[in-house]
N, C-alpha and C. Protein backbone atom coordinates (compact mmCIF):
# COMPACT_ATOMS: atom_id res chain seq x y z
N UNK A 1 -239.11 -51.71 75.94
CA UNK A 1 -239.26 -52.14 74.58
C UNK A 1 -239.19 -50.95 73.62
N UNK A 2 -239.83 -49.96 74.06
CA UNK A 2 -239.95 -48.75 73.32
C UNK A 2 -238.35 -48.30 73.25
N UNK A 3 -237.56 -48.08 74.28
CA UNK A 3 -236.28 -47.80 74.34
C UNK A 3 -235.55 -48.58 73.33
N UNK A 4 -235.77 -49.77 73.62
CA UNK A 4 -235.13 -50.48 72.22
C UNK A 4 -235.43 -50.30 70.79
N UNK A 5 -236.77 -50.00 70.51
CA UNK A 5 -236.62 -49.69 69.34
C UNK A 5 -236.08 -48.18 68.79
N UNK A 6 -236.08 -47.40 69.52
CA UNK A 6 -235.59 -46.13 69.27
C UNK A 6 -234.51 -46.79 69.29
N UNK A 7 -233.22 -46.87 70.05
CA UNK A 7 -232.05 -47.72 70.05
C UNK A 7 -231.69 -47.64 68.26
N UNK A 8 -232.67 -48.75 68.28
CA UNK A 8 -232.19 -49.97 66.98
C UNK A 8 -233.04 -48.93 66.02
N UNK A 9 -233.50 -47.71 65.95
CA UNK A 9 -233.92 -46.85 64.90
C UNK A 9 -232.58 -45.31 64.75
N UNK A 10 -232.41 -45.41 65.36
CA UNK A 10 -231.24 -44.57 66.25
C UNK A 10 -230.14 -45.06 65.11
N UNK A 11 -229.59 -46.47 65.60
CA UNK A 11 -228.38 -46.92 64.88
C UNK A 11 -228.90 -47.55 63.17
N UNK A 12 -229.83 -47.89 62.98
CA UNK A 12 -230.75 -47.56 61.59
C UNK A 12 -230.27 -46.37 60.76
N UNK A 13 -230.68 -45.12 61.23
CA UNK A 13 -230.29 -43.90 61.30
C UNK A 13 -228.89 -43.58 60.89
N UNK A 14 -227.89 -44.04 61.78
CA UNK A 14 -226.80 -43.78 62.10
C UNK A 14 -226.03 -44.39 60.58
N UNK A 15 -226.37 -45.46 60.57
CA UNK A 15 -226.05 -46.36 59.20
C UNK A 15 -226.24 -45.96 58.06
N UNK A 16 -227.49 -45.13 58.14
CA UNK A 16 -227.94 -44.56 56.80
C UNK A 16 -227.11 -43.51 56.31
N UNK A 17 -227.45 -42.59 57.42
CA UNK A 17 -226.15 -41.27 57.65
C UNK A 17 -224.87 -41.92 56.77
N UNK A 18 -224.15 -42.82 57.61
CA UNK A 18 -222.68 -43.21 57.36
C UNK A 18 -222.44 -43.48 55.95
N UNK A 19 -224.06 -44.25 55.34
CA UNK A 19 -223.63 -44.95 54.02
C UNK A 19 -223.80 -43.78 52.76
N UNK A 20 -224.60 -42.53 53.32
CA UNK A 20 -224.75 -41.29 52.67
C UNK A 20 -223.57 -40.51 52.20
N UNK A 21 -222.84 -40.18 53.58
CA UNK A 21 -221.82 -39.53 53.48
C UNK A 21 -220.65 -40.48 52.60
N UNK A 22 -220.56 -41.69 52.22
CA UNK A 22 -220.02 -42.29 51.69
C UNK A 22 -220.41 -42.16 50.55
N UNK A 23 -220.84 -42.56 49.55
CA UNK A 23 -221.71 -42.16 48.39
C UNK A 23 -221.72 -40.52 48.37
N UNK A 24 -221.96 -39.74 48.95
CA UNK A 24 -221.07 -38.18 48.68
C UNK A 24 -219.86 -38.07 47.96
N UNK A 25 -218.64 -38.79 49.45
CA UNK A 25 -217.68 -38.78 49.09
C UNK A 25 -217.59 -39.70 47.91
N UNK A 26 -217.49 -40.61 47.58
CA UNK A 26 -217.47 -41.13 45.76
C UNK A 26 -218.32 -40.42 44.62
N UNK A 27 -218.89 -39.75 44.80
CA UNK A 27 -219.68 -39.07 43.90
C UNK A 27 -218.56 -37.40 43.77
N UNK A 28 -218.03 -37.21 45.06
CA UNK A 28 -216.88 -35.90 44.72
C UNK A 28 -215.90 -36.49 44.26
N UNK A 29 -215.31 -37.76 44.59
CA UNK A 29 -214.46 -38.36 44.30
C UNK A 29 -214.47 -38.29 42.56
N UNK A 30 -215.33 -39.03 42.17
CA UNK A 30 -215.60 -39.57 40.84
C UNK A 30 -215.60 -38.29 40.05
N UNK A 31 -216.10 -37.27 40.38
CA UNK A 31 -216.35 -35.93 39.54
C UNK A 31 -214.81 -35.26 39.59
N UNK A 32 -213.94 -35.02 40.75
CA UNK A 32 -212.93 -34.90 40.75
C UNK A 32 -212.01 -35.70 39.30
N UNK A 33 -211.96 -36.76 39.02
CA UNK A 33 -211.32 -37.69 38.60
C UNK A 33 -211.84 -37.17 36.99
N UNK A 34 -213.29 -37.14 36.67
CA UNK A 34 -213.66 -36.42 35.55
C UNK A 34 -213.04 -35.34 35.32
N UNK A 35 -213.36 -34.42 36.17
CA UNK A 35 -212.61 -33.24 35.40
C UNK A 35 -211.42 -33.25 35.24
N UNK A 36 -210.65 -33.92 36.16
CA UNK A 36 -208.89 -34.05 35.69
C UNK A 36 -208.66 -34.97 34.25
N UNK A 37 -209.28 -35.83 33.89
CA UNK A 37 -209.33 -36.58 33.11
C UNK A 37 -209.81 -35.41 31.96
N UNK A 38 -211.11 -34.58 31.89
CA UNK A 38 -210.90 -33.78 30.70
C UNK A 38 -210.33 -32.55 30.81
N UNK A 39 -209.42 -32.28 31.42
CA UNK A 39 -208.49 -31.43 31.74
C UNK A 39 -206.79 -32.24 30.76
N UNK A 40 -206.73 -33.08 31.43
CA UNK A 40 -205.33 -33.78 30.81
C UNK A 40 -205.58 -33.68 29.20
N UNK A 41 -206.75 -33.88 29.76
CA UNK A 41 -207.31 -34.36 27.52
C UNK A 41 -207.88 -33.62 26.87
N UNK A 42 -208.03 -31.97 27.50
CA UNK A 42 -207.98 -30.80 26.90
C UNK A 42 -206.39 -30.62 26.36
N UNK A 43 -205.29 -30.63 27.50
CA UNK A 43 -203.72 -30.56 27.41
C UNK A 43 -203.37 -31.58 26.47
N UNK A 44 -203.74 -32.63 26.33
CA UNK A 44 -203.22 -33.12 25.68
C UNK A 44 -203.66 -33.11 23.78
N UNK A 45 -205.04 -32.56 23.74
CA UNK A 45 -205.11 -32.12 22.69
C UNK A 45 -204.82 -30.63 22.25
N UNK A 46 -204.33 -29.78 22.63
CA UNK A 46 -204.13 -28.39 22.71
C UNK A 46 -202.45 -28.78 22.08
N UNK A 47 -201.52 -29.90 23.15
CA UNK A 47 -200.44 -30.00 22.64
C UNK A 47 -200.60 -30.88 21.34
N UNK A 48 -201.06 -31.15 20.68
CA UNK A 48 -201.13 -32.48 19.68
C UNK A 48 -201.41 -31.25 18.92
N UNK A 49 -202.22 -30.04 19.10
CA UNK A 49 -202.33 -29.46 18.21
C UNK A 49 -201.52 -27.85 17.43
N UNK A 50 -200.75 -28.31 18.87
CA UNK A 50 -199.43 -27.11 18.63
C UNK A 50 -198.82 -27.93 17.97
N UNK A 51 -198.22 -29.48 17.91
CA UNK A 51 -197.80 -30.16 17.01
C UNK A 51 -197.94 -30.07 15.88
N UNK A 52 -199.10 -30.14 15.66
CA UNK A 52 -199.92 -30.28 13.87
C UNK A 52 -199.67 -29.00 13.44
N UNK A 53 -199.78 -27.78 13.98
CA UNK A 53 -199.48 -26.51 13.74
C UNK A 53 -197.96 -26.35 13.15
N UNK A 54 -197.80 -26.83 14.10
CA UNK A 54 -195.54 -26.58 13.50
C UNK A 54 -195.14 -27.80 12.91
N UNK A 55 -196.02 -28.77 12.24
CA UNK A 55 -195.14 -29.82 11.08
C UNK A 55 -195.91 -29.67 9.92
N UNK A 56 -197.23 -28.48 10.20
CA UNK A 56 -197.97 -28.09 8.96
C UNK A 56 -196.92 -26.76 8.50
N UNK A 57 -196.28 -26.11 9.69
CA UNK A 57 -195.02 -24.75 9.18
C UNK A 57 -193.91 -25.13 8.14
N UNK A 58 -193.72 -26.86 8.48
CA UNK A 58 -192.44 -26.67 8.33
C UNK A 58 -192.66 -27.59 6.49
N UNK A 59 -193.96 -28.24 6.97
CA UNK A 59 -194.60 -28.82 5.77
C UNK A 59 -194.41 -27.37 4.38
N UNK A 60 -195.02 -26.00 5.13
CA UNK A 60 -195.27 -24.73 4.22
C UNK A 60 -194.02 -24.60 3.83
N UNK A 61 -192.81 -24.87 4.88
CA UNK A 61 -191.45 -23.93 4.33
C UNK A 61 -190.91 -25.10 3.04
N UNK A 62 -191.02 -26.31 3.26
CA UNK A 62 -190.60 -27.04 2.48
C UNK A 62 -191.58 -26.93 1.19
N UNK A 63 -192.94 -26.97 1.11
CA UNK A 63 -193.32 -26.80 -0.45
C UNK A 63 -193.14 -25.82 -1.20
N UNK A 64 -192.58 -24.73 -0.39
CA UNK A 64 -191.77 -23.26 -1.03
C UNK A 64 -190.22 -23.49 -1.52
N UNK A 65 -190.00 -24.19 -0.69
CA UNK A 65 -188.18 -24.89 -1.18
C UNK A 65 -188.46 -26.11 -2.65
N UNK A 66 -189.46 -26.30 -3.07
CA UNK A 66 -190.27 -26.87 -3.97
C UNK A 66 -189.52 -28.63 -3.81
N UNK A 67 -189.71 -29.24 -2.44
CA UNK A 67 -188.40 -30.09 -2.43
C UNK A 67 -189.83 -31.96 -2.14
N UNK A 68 -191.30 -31.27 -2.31
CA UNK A 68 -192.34 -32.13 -2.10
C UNK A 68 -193.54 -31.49 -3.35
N UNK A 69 -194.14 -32.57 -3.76
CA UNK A 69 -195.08 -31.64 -4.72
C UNK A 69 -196.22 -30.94 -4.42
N UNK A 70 -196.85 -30.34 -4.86
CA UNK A 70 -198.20 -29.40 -4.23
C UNK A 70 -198.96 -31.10 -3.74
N UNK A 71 -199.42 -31.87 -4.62
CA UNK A 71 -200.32 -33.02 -4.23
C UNK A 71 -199.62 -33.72 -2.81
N UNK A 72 -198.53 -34.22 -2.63
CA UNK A 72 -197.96 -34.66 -1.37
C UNK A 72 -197.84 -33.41 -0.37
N UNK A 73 -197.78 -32.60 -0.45
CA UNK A 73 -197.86 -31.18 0.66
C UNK A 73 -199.32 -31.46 0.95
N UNK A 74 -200.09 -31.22 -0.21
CA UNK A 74 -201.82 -31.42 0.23
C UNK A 74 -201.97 -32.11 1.11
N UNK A 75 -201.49 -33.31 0.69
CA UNK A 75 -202.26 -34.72 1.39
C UNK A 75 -201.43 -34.97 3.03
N UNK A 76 -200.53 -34.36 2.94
CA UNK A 76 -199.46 -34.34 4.52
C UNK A 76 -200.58 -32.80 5.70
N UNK A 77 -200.56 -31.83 4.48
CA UNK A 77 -201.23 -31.35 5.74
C UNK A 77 -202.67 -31.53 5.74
N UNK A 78 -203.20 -32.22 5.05
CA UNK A 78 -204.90 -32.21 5.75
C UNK A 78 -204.71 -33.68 6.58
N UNK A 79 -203.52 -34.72 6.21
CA UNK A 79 -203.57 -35.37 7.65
C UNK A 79 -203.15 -35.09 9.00
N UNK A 80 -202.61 -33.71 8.70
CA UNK A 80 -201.94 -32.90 10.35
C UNK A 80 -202.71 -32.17 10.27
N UNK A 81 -203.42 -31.61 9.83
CA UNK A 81 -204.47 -30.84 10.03
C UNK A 81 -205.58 -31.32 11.06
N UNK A 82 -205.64 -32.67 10.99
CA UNK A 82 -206.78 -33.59 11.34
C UNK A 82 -206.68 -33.71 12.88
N UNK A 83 -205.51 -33.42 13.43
CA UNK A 83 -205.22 -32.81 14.97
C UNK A 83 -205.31 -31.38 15.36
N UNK A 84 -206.14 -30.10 14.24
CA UNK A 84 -206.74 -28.85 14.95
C UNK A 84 -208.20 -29.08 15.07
N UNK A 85 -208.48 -28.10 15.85
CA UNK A 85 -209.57 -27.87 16.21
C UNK A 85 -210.38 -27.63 14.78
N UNK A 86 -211.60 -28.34 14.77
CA UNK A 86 -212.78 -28.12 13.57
C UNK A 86 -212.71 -27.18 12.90
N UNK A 87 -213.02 -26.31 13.92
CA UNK A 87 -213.01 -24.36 13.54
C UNK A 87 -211.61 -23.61 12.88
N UNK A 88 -210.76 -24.71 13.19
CA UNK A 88 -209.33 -23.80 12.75
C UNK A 88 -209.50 -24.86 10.98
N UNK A 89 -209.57 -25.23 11.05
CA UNK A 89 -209.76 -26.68 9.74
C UNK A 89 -210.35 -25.95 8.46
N UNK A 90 -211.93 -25.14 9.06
CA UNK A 90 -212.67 -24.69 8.14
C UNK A 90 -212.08 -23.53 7.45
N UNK A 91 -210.98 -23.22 7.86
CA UNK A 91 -210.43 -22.12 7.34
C UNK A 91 -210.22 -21.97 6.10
N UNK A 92 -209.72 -20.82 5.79
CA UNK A 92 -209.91 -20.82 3.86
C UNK A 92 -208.28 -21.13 3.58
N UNK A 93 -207.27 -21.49 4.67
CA UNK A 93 -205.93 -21.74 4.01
C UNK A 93 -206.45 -22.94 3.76
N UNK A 94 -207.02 -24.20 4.48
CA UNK A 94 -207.27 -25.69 4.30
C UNK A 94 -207.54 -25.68 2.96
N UNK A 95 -208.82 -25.05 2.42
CA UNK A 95 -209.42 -25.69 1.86
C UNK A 95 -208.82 -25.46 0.07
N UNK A 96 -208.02 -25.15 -0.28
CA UNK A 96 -206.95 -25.17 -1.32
C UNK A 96 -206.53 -26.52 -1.22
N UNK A 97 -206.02 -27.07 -0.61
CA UNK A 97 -204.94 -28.28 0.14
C UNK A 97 -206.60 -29.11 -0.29
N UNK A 98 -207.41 -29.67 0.70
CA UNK A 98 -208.13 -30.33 0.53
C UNK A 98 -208.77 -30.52 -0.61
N UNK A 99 -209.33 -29.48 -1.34
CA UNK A 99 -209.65 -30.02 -3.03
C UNK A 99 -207.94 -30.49 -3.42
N UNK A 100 -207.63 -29.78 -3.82
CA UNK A 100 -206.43 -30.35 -4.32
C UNK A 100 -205.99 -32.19 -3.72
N UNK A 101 -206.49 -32.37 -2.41
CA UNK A 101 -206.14 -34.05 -2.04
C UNK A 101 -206.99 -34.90 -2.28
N UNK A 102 -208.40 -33.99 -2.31
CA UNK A 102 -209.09 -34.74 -3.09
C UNK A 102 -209.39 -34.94 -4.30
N UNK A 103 -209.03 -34.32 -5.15
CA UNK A 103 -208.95 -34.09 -6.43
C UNK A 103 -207.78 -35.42 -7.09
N UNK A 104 -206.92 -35.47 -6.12
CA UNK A 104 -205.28 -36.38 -6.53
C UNK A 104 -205.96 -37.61 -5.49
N UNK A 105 -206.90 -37.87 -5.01
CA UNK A 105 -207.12 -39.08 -4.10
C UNK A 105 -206.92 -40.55 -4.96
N UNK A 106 -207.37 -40.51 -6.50
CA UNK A 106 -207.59 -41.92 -7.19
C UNK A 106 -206.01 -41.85 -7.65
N UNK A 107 -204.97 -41.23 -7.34
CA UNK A 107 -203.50 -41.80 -8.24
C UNK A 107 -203.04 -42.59 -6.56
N UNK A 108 -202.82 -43.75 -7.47
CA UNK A 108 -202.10 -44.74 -6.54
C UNK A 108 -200.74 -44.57 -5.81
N UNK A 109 -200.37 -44.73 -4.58
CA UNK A 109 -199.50 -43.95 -3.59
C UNK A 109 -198.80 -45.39 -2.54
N UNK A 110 -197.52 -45.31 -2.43
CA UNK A 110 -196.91 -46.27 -1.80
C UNK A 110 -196.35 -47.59 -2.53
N UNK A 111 -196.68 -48.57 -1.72
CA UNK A 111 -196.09 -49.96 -2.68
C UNK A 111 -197.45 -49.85 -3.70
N UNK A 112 -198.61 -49.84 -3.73
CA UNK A 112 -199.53 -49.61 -5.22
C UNK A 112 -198.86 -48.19 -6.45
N UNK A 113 -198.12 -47.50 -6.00
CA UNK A 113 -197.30 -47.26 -7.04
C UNK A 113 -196.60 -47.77 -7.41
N UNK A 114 -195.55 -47.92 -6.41
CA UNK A 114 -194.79 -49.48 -7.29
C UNK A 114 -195.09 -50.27 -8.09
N UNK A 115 -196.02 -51.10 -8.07
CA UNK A 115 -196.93 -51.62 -8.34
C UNK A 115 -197.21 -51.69 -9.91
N UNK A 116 -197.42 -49.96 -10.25
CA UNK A 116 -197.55 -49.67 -11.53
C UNK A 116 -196.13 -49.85 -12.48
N UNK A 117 -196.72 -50.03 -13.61
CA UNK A 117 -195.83 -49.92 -14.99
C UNK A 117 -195.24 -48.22 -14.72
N UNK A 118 -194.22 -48.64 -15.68
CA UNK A 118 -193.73 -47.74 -15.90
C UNK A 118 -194.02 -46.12 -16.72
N UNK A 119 -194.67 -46.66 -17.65
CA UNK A 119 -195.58 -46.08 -18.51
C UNK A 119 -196.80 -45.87 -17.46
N UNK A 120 -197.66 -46.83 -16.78
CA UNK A 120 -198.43 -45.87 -16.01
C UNK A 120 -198.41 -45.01 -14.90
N UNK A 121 -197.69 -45.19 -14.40
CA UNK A 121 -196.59 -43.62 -13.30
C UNK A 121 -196.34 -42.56 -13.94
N UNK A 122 -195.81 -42.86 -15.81
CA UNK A 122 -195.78 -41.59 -15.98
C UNK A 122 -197.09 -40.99 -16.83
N UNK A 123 -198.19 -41.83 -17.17
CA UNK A 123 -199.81 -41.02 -17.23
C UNK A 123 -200.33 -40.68 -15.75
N UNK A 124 -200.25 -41.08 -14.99
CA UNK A 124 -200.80 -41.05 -13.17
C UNK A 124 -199.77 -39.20 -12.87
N UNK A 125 -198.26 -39.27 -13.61
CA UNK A 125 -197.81 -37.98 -13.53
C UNK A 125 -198.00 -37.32 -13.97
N UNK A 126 -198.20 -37.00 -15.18
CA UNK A 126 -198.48 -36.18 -16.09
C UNK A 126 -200.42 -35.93 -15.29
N UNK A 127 -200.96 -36.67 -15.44
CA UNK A 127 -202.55 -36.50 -14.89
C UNK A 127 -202.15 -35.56 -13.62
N UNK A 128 -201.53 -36.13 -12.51
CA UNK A 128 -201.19 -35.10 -11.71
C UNK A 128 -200.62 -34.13 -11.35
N UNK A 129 -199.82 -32.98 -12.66
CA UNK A 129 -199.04 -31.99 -12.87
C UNK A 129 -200.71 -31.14 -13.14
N UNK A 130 -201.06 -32.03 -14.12
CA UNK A 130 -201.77 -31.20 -14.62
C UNK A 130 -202.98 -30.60 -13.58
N UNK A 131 -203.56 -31.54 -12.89
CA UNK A 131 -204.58 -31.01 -11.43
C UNK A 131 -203.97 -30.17 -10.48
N UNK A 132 -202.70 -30.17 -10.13
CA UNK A 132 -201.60 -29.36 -9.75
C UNK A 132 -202.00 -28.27 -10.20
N UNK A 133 -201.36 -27.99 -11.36
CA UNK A 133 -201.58 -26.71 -12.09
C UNK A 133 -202.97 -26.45 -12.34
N UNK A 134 -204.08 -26.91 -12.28
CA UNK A 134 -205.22 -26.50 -11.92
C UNK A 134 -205.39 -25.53 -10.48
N UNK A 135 -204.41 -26.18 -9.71
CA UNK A 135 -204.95 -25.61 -8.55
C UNK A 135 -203.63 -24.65 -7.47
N UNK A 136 -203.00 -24.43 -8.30
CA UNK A 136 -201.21 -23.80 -8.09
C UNK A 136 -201.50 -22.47 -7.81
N UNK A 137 -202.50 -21.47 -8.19
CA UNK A 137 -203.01 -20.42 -7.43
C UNK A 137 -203.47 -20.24 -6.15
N UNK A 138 -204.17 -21.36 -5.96
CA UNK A 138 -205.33 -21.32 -4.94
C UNK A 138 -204.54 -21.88 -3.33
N UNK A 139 -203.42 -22.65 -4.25
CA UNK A 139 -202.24 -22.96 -3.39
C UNK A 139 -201.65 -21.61 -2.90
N UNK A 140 -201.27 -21.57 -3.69
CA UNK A 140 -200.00 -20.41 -3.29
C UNK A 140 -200.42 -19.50 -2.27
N UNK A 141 -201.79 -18.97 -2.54
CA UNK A 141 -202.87 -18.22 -1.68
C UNK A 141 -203.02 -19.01 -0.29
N UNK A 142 -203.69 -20.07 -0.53
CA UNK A 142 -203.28 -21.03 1.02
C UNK A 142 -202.09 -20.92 1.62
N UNK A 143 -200.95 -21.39 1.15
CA UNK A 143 -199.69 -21.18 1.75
C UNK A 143 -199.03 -19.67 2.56
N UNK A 144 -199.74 -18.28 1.70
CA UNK A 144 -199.46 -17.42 2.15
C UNK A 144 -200.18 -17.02 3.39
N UNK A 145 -201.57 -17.65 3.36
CA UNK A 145 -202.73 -17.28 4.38
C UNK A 145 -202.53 -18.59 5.77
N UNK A 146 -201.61 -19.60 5.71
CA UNK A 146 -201.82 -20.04 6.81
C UNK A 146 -200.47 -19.93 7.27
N UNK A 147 -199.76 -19.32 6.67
CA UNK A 147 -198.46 -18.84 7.18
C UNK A 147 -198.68 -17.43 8.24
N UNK A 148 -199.16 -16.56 7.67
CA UNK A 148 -199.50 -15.60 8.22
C UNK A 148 -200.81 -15.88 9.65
N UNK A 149 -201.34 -17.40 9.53
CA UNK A 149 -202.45 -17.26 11.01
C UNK A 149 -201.26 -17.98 11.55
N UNK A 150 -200.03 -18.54 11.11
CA UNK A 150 -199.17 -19.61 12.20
C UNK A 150 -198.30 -18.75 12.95
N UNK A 151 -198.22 -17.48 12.32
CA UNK A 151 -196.92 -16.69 13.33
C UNK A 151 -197.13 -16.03 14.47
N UNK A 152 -196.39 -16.30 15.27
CA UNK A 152 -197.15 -15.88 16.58
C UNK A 152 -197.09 -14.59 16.90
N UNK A 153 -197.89 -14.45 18.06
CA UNK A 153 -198.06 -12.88 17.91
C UNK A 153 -197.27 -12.29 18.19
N UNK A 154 -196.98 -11.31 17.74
CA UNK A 154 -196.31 -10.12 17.84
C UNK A 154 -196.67 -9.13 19.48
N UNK A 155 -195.30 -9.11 19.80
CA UNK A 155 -195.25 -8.40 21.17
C UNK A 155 -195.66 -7.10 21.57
């Protein structure tokens, strides 16, 4: 009797063992799968943000070709902006661009321009030359300062 229960404590045992090492393995399993998962989605935000980097360049070369206005340059790169890192954001080229988009946030944009009279597109323009030129220094200074963090390094 005694033999039997050792036996049947034995394979008790044995079961426990088996269901351990199982639950290990899914627990390496599962952590495996995490880190690849924030690995891809480190890569994949690193590339999203080499993106935002070079259509905020090409955003700079074009408001120098004067072929978009300071307020639509603003408002294009603080929404590509919105794919760098926090820390690159707080920078002092942004924050020219950002008053300036927020400053132009209440003139109506898209089919709500349309929208408007004719006569009020051109007070909504004139209103926005003029915040422009409020802030056409502070620009220009931005444009030169995030040009100069976008070029890559030198060999």
């Amino acid at each position: 009797m005694q033999t039997m229960l050792a036996i049947f404590a034995v394979l008790i045992i044995m079961c426990l063992a088996c269901y351990a090492t199982y639950l290990v393995l899914q627990v390496r399993r599962q952590k495996k799968q995490r880190e690849k998962a924030a690995h891809d989605w480190s890569l994949k935000r690193q590339e999203s943000a080499n993106n935002a980097r070079e259509n905020i360049s090409i955003m700079l070369r074009v408001l120098e070709q004067k072929q978009v206005s300071l307020t639509e340059a603003a408002i294009r790169i603080m929404s590509l902006s919105l794919a760098l890192p926090e820390s690159e954001r707080e920078g002092i080229g942004y924050q020219a661009f950002d008053q300036l988009a927020k400053a132009t946030a209440h003139i109506p944009i898209l089919t709500s321009w349309k929208s408007l009279s004719s006569a009020e597109q051109a007070d909504f323009n004139r209103e926005r030359e003029v915040i422009e030129n409020t802030h056409r220094s502070a620009i220009a200074e931005a444009v030169l300062s995030l040009q100069g963090s976008m070029q890559p390094p030198a060999k």
